[in-house]
Protein backbone atom coordinates (compact mmCIF):
# COMPACT_ATOMS: atom_id res chain seq x y z
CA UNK A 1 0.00 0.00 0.00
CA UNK A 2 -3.21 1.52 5.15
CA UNK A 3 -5.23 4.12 7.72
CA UNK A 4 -6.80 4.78 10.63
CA UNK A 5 -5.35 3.78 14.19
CA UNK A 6 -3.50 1.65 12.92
CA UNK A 7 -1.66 3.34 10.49
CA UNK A 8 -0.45 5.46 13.27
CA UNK A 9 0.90 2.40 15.36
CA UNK A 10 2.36 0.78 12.15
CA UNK A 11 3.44 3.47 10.45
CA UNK A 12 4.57 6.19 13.59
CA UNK A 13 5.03 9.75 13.23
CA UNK A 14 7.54 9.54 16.07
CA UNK A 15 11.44 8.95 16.39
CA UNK A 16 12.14 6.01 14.19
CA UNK A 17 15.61 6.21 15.08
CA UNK A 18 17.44 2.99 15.41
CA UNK A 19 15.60 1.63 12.64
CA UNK A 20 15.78 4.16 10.15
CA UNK A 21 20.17 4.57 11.06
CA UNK A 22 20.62 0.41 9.83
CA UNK A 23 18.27 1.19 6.87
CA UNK A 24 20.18 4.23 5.90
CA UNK A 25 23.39 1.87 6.59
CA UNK A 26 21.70 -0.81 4.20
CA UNK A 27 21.36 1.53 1.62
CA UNK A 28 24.25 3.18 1.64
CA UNK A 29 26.27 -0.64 1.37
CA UNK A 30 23.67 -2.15 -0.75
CA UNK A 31 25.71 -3.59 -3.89
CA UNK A 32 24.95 -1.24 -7.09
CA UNK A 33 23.29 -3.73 -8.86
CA UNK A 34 22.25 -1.55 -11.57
CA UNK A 35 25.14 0.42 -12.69
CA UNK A 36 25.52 -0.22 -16.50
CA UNK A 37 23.29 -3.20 -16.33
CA UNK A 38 19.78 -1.86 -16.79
CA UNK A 39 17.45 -3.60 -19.25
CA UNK A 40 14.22 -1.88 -19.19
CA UNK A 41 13.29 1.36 -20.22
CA UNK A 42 10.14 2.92 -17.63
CA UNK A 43 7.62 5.94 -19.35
CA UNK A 44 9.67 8.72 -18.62
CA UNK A 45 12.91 6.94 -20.26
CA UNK A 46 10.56 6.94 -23.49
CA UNK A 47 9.39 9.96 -23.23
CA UNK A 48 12.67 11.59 -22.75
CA UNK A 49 13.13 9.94 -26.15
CA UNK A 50 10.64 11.32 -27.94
CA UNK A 51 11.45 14.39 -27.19
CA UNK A 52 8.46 15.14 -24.75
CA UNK A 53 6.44 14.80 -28.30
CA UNK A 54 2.94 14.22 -26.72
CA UNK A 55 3.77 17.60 -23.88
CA UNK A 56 4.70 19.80 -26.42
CA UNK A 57 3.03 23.25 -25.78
CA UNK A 58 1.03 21.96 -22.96
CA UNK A 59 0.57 22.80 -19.43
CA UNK A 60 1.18 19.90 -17.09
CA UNK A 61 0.36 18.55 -14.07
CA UNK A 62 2.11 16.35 -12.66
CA UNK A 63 1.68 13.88 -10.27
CA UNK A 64 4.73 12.05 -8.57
CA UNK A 65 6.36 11.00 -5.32
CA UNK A 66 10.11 10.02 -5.09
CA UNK A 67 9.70 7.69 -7.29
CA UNK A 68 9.65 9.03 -10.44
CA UNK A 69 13.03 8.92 -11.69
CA UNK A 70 14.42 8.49 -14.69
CA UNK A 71 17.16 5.53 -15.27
CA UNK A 72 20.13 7.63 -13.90
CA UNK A 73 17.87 8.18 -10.69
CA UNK A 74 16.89 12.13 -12.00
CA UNK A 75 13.72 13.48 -10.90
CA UNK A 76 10.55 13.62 -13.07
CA UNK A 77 9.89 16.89 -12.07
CA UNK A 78 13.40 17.96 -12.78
CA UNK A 79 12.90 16.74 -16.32
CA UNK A 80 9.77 18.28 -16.92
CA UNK A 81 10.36 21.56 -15.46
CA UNK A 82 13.45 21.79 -17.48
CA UNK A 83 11.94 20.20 -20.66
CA UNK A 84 11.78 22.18 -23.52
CA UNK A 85 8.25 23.79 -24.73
CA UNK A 86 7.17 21.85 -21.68
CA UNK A 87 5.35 23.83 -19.02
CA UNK A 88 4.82 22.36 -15.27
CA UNK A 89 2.78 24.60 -13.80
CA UNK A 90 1.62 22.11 -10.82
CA UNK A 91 2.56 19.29 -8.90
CA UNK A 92 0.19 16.62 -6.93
CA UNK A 93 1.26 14.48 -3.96
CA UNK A 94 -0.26 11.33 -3.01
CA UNK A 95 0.25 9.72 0.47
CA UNK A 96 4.03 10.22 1.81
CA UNK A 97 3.79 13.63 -0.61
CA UNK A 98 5.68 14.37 -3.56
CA UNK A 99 9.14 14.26 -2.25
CA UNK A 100 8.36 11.54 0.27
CA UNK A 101 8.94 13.40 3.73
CA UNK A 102 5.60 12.57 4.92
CA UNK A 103 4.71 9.74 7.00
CA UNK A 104 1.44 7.26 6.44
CA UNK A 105 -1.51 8.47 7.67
CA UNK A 106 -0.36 12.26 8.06
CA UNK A 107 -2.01 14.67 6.38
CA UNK A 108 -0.03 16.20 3.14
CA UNK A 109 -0.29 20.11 2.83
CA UNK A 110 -0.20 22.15 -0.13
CA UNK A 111 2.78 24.44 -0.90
CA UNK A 112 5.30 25.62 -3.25
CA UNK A 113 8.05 23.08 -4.14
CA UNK A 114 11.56 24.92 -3.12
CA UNK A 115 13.28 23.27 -5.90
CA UNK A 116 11.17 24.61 -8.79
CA UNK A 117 8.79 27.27 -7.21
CA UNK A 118 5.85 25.33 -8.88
CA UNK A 119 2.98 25.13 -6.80
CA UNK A 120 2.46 21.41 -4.74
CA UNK A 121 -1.33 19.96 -3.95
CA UNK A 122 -1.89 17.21 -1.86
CA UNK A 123 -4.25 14.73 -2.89
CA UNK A 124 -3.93 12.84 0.66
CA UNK A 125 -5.85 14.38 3.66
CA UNK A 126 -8.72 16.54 3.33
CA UNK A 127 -9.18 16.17 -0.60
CA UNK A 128 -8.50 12.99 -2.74
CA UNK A 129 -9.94 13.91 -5.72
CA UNK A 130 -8.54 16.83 -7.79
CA UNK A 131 -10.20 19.41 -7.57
CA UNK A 132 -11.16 21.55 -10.41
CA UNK A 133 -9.54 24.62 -8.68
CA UNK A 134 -6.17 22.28 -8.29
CA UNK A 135 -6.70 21.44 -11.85
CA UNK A 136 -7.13 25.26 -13.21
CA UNK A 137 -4.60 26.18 -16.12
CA UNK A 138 -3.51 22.92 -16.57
CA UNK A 139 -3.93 21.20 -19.85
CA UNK A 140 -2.55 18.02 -19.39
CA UNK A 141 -2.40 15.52 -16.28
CA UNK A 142 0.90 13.25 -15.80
CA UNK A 143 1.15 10.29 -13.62
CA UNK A 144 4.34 8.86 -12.69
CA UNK A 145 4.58 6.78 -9.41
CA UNK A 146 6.12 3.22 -9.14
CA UNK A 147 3.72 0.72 -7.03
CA UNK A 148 3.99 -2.02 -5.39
CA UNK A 149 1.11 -4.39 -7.19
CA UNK A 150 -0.98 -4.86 -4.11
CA UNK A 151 -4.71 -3.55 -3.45
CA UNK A 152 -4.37 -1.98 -0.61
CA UNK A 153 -1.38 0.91 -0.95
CA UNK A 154 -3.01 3.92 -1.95
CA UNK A 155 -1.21 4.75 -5.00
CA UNK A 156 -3.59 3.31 -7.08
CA UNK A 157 -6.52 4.80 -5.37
CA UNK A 158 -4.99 8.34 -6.63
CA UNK A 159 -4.80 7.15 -9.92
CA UNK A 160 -8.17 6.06 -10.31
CA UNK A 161 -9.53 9.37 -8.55
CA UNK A 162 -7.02 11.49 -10.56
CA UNK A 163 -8.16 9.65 -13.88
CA UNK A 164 -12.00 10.15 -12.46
CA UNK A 165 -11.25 14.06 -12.39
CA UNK A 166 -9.46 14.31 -15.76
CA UNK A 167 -12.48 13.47 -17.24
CA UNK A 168 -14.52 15.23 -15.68
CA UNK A 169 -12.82 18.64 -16.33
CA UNK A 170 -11.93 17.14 -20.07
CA UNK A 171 -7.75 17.17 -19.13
CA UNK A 172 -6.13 14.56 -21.13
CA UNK A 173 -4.79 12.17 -18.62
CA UNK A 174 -0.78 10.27 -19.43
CA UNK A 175 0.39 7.26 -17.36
CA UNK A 176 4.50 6.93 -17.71
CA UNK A 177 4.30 3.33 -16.96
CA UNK A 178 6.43 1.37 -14.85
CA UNK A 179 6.92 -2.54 -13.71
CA UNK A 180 5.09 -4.08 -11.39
CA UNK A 181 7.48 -5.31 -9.09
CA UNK A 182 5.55 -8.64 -8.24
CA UNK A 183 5.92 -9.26 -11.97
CA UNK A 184 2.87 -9.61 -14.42
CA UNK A 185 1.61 -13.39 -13.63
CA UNK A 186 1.12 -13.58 -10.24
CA UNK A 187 -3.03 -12.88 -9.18
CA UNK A 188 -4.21 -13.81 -5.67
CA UNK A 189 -7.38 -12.63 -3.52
CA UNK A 190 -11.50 -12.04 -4.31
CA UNK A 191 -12.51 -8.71 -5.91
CA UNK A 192 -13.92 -5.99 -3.33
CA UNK A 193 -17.32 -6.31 -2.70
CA UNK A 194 -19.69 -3.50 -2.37
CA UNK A 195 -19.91 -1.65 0.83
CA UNK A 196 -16.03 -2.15 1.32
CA UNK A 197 -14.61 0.05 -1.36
CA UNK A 198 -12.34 2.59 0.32
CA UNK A 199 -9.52 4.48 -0.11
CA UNK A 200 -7.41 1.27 0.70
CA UNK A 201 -10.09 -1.21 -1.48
CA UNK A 202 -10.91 1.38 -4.40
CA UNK A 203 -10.89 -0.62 -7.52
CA UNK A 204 -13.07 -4.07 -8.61
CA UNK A 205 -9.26 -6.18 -8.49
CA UNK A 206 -7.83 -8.93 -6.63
CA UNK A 207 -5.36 -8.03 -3.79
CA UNK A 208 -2.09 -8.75 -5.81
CA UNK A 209 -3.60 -8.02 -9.67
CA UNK A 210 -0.84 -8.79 -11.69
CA UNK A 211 -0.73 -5.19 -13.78
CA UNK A 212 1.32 -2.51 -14.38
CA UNK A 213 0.01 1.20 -13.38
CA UNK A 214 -0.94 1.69 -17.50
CA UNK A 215 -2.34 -1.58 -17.78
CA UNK A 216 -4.63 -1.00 -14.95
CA UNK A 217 -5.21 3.01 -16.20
CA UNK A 218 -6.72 1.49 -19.65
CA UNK A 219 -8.89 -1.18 -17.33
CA UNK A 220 -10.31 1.43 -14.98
CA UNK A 221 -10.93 3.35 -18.34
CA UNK A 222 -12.09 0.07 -20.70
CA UNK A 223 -14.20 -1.20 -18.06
CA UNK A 224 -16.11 1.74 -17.20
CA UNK A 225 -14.73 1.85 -13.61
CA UNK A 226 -15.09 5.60 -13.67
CA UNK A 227 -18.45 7.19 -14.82
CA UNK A 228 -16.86 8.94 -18.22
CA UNK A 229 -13.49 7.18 -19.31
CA UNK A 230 -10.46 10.18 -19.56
CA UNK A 231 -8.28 10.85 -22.49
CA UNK A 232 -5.63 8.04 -21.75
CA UNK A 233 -2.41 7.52 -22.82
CA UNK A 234 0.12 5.22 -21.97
CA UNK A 235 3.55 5.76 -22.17
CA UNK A 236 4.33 2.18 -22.48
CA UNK A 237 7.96 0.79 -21.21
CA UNK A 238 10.53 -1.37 -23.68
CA UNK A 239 11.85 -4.53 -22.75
CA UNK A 240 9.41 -4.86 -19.75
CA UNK A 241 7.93 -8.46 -19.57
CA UNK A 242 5.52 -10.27 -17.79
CA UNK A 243 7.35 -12.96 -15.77
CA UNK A 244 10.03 -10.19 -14.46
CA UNK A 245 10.29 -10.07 -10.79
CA UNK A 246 11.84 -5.89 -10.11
CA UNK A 247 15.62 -7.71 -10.04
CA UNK A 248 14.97 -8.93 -13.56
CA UNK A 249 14.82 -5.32 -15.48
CA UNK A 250 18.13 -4.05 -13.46
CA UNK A 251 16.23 -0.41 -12.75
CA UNK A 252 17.76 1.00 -9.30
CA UNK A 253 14.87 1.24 -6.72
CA UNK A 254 13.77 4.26 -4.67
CA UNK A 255 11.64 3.41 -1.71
CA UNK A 256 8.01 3.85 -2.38
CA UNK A 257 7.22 4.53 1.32
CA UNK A 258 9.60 4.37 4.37
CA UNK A 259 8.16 0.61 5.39
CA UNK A 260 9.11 -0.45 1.56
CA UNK A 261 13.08 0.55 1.45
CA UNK A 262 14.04 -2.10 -1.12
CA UNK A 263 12.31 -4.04 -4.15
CA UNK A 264 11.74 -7.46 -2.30
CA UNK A 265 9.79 -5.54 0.53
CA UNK A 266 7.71 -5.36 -2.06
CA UNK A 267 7.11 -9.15 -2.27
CA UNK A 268 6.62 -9.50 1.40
CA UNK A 269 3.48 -6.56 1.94
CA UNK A 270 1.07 -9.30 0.97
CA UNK A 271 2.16 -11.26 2.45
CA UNK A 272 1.31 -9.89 5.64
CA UNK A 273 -0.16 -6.42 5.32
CA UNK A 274 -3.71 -7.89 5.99
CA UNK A 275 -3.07 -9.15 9.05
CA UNK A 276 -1.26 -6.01 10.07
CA UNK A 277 -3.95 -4.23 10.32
CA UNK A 278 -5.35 -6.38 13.67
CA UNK A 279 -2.21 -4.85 15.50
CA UNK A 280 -2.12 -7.68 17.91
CA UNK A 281 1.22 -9.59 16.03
CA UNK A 282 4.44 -7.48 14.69
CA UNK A 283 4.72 -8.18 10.87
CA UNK A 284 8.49 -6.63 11.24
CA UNK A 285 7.50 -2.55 10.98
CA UNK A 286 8.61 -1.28 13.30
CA UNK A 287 11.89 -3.58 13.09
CA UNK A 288 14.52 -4.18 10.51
CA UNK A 289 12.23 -6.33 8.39
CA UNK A 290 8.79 -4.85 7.33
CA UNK A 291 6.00 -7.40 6.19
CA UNK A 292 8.63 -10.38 6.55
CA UNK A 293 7.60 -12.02 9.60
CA UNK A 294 5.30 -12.82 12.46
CA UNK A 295 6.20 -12.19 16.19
CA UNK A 296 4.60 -12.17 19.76
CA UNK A 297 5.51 -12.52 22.91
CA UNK A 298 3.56 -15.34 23.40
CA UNK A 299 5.16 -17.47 20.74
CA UNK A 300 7.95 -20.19 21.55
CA UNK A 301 9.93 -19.37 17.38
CA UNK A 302 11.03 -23.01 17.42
CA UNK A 303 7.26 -24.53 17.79
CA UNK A 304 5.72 -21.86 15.93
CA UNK A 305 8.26 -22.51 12.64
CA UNK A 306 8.04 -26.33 12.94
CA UNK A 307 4.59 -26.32 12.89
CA UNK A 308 4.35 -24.02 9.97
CA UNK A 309 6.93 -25.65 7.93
CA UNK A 310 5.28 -28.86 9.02
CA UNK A 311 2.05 -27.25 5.91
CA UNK A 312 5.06 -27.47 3.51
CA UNK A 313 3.41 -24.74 1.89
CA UNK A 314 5.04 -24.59 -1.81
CA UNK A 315 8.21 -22.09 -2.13
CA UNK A 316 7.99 -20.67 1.29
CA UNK A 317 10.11 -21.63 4.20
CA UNK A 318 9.81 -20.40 7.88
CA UNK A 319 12.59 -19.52 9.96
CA UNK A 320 13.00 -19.46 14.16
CA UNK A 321 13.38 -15.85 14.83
CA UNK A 322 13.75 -13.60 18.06
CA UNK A 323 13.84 -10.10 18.71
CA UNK A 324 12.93 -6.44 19.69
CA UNK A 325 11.05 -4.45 18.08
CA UNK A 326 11.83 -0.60 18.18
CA UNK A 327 8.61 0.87 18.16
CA UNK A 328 4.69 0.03 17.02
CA UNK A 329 3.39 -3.37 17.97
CA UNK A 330 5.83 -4.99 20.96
CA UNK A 331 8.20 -1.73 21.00
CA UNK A 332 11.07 -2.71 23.67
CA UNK A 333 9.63 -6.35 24.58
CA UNK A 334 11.65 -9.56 23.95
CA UNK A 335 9.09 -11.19 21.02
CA UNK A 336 9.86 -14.79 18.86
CA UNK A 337 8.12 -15.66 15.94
CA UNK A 338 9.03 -16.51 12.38
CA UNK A 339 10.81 -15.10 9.23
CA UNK A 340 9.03 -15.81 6.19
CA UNK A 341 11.87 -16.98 3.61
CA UNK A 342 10.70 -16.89 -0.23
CA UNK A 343 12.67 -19.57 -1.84
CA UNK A 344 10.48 -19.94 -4.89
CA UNK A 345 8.54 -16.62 -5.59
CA UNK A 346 6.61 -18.31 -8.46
CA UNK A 347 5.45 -21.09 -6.33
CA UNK A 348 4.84 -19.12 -3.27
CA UNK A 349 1.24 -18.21 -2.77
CA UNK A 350 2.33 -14.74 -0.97
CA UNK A 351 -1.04 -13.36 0.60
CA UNK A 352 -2.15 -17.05 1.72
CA UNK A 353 1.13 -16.80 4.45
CA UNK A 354 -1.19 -14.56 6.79
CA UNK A 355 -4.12 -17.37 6.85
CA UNK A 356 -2.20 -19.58 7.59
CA UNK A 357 -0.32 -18.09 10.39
CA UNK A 358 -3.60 -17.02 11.69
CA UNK A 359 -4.80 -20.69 12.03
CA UNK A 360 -1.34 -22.21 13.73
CA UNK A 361 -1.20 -19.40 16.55
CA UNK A 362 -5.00 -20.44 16.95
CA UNK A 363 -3.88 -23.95 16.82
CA UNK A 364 -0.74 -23.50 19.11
CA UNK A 365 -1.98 -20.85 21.21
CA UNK A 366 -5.99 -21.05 21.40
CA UNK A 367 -5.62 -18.42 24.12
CA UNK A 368 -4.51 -15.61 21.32
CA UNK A 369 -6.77 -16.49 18.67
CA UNK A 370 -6.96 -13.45 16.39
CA UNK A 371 -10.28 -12.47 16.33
CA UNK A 372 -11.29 -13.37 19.89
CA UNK A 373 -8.10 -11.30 20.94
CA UNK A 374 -7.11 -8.55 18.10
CA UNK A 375 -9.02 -4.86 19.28
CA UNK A 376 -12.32 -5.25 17.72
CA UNK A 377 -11.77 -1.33 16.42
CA UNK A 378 -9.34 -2.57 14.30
CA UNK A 379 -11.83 -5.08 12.40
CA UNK A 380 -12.73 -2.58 10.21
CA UNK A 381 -9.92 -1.67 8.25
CA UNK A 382 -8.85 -5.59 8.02
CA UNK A 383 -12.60 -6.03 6.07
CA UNK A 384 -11.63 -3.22 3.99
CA UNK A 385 -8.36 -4.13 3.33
CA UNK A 386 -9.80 -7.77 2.24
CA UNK A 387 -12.28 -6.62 0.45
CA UNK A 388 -15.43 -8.13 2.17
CA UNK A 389 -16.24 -9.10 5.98
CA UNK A 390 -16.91 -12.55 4.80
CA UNK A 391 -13.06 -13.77 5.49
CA UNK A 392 -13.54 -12.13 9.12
CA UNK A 393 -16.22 -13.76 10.27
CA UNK A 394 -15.69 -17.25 8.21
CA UNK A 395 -12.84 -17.69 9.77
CA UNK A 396 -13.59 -16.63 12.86
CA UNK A 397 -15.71 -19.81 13.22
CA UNK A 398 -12.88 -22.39 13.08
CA UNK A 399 -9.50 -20.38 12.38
CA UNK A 400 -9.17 -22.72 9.36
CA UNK A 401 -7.78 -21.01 6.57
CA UNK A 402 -9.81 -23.95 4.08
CA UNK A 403 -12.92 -22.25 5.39
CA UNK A 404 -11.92 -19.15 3.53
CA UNK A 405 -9.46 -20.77 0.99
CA UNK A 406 -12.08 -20.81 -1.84
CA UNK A 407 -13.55 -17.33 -0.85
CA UNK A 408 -10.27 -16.10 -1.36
CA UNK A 409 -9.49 -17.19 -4.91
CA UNK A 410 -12.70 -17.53 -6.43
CA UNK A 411 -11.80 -14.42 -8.52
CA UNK A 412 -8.95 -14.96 -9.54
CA UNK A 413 -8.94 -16.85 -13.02
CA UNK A 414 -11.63 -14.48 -14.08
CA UNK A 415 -9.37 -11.86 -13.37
CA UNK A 416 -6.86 -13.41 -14.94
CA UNK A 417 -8.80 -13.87 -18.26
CA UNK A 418 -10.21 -10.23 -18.17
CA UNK A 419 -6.63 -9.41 -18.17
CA UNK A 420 -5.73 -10.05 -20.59
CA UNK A 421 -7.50 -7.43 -22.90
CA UNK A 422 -5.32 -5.03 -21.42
CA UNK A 423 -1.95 -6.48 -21.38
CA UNK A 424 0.62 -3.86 -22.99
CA UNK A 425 3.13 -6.36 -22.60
CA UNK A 426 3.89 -10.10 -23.04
């Protein structure tokens, strides 16, 4: 993705200070994997191509985070403010804001960017939805953000309300795509029912959904997920394919939010971002591995991984773990639980590793069974995040994760088939 309390407890607005000094360290003495060896070319490389062909005498908004960068890690704004018959005359910030100094769940204000004295609206906090006033003078709406390919982080909830106002005020609307880190194949989770769309459930799609930001732009268009479809176009990447993990196209990687520092973090939200929300086991935030594993203080790490690995649950392996987590859930107690290990990311079955955790700690320790135990406040967001109350309550009954299995992926293959109509790439 990812609000309310608990975006406050998972995501703090506090010191993060031991955590965030060993991230900076990994960062800093991460290997350069991508120096010289980059293989895919994202939107804005294209564009940069072309010459800025399709901006040409227009004015444009644009709306980025961080993360839009070119290949040699430069700015999209940079580029378009600089660009040549190119005029940005306004920039839009989704959650974390445009240059990513904001933390989840905090309101985003509006201001002037320092860097290019172009005016900066938030489209997090009080208004979602451009507003025709934000959208005044501008001729042309740009969208550059890299995502994460799960349901629930917000990024794609600005798209589709970005795309909704577009057409509404008749502003052509330009998606400078980029890869979908999870890769294009892999699908998991039922479609949001009604009464649970929300910012963190906005679109009709499976929790992992197997698209890149353009593919899904010419879906929420070509399915009529918006009242009036916008003016889309896609600035479509080369050499992107569908069975690349974010490794696989050599493209450096700029956090997309501070709990998602690297690309495989991005494998790991969900895999546990679901049951994050219930606030009563650390998924690693608030520690030095976010969304990668499963602790309490009530857990003995040796039982708790045997009996997991004990499912043999395909390409996943769970390892003994103990620690102490620096702030949200546990902050300063001793906790043991498990590290989630992908060893075969096309195997593994990423957003089923939550059910089944659920069920084992019910199992192993009927005493902390989730729902009987979790802060009933936080049942909310968990049904939005799923999409539906049904997987509460099912499993509520047994803490079986086969009482929900089918629920779960009863969506999927039609997803998968619908798809396909708006695949850019193979």
């Amino acid at each position: 993705m990812k609000k309310n309390n608990l975006r406050s407890s998972l995501f703090p607005t506090g010191s993060t200070g031991l955590l965030i000094t060993l991230l900076s360290c990994c960062l800093l003495f991460a290997p350069d994997t991508y120096a010289g060896d980059i293989r895919v070319k994202t939107g804005i490389e294209v564009l940069k191509e072309s010459g800025f062909k399709i901006l040409q005498g227009k004015r444009v908004g644009l709306i980025t985070n961080p993360t839009g960068v070119d290949n040699n890690l430069r700015s999209t704004i940079d580029i378009l403010h600089e660009a040549d018959n190119v005029q940005l005359v306004a920039l839009y910030g989704p959650e974390h804001g445009v240059r990513g100094d904001v933390h989840a769940g905090d309101k985003v204000s509006d201001f002037k960017d320092p860097n290019t004295g172009v005016p900066v609206y938030s489209l997090y906090g009080a208004t979602r939805k451009p507003t025709k006033e934000m959208l005044e003078g501008v001729d042309l709406l740009v969208y550059d953000i890299q995502d994460i390919g799960c349901r629930s982080y917000t990024y794609i909830s600005t798209l589709y309300l970005a795309m909704q106002a577009a057409a509404e005020n008749n502003i052509g609307f330009v998606v400078l795509d980029r890869p979908n880190p999870l890769g294009g194949l892999k699908v998991e989770g039922n479609l949001v029912e009604e009464g649970f769309f929300s910012f963190v459930s906005q679109l009709k799609i499976p929790y992992v959904y197997g698209l890149t930001c353009g593919e899904l732009a010419e879906m929420i268009n070509g399915e009529q997920m918006i009242p009036q479809p916008c003016q889309l176009t896609v600035v479509k990447m080369k050499k992107w394919r569908r069975k690349m993990h974010f490794e696989d196209t050599g493209l450096p990687w700029v956090p997309t939010s501070p709990h998602i520092p690297f690309a495989h973090s991005a494998y790991f939200y969900p895999v546990s971002g679901i049951l994050g929300e219930l606030g009563y086991i650390s998924i690693g935030v608030g520690y030095t591995l976010p969304f990668e594993m499963f602790a309490a203080e009530w857990i003995n790490a040796e039982a708790f991984a045997r009996a997991l690995n004990a499912k043999r649950l395909p390409g996943i392996t769970f390892r003994p773990i103990h620690l102490k987590p620096y702030y949200s859930v546990g902050a300063g107690t001793n906790m043991q639980g498990v590290q989630i290990h992908l060893t075969d990311f096309n195997k593994a079955r990423l957003s089923d590793i939550q059910f089944h955790v659920m069920e084992m700690a019910a199992q192993l320790y009927p005493e902390h069974s989730v729902f009987e135990h979790a802060p009933a406040n936080r049942f909310d967001m968990f049904d939005k995040v799923s999409g539906s109350d049904f997987i509460r309550k099912e499993f509520s009954r047994n803490h079986r994760f086969e009482d929900i299995s089918a629920y779960w992926t009863k969506d999927e293959e039609p997803f998968r088939k619908l798809s396909k109509k708006y695949y850019l790439y193979r």
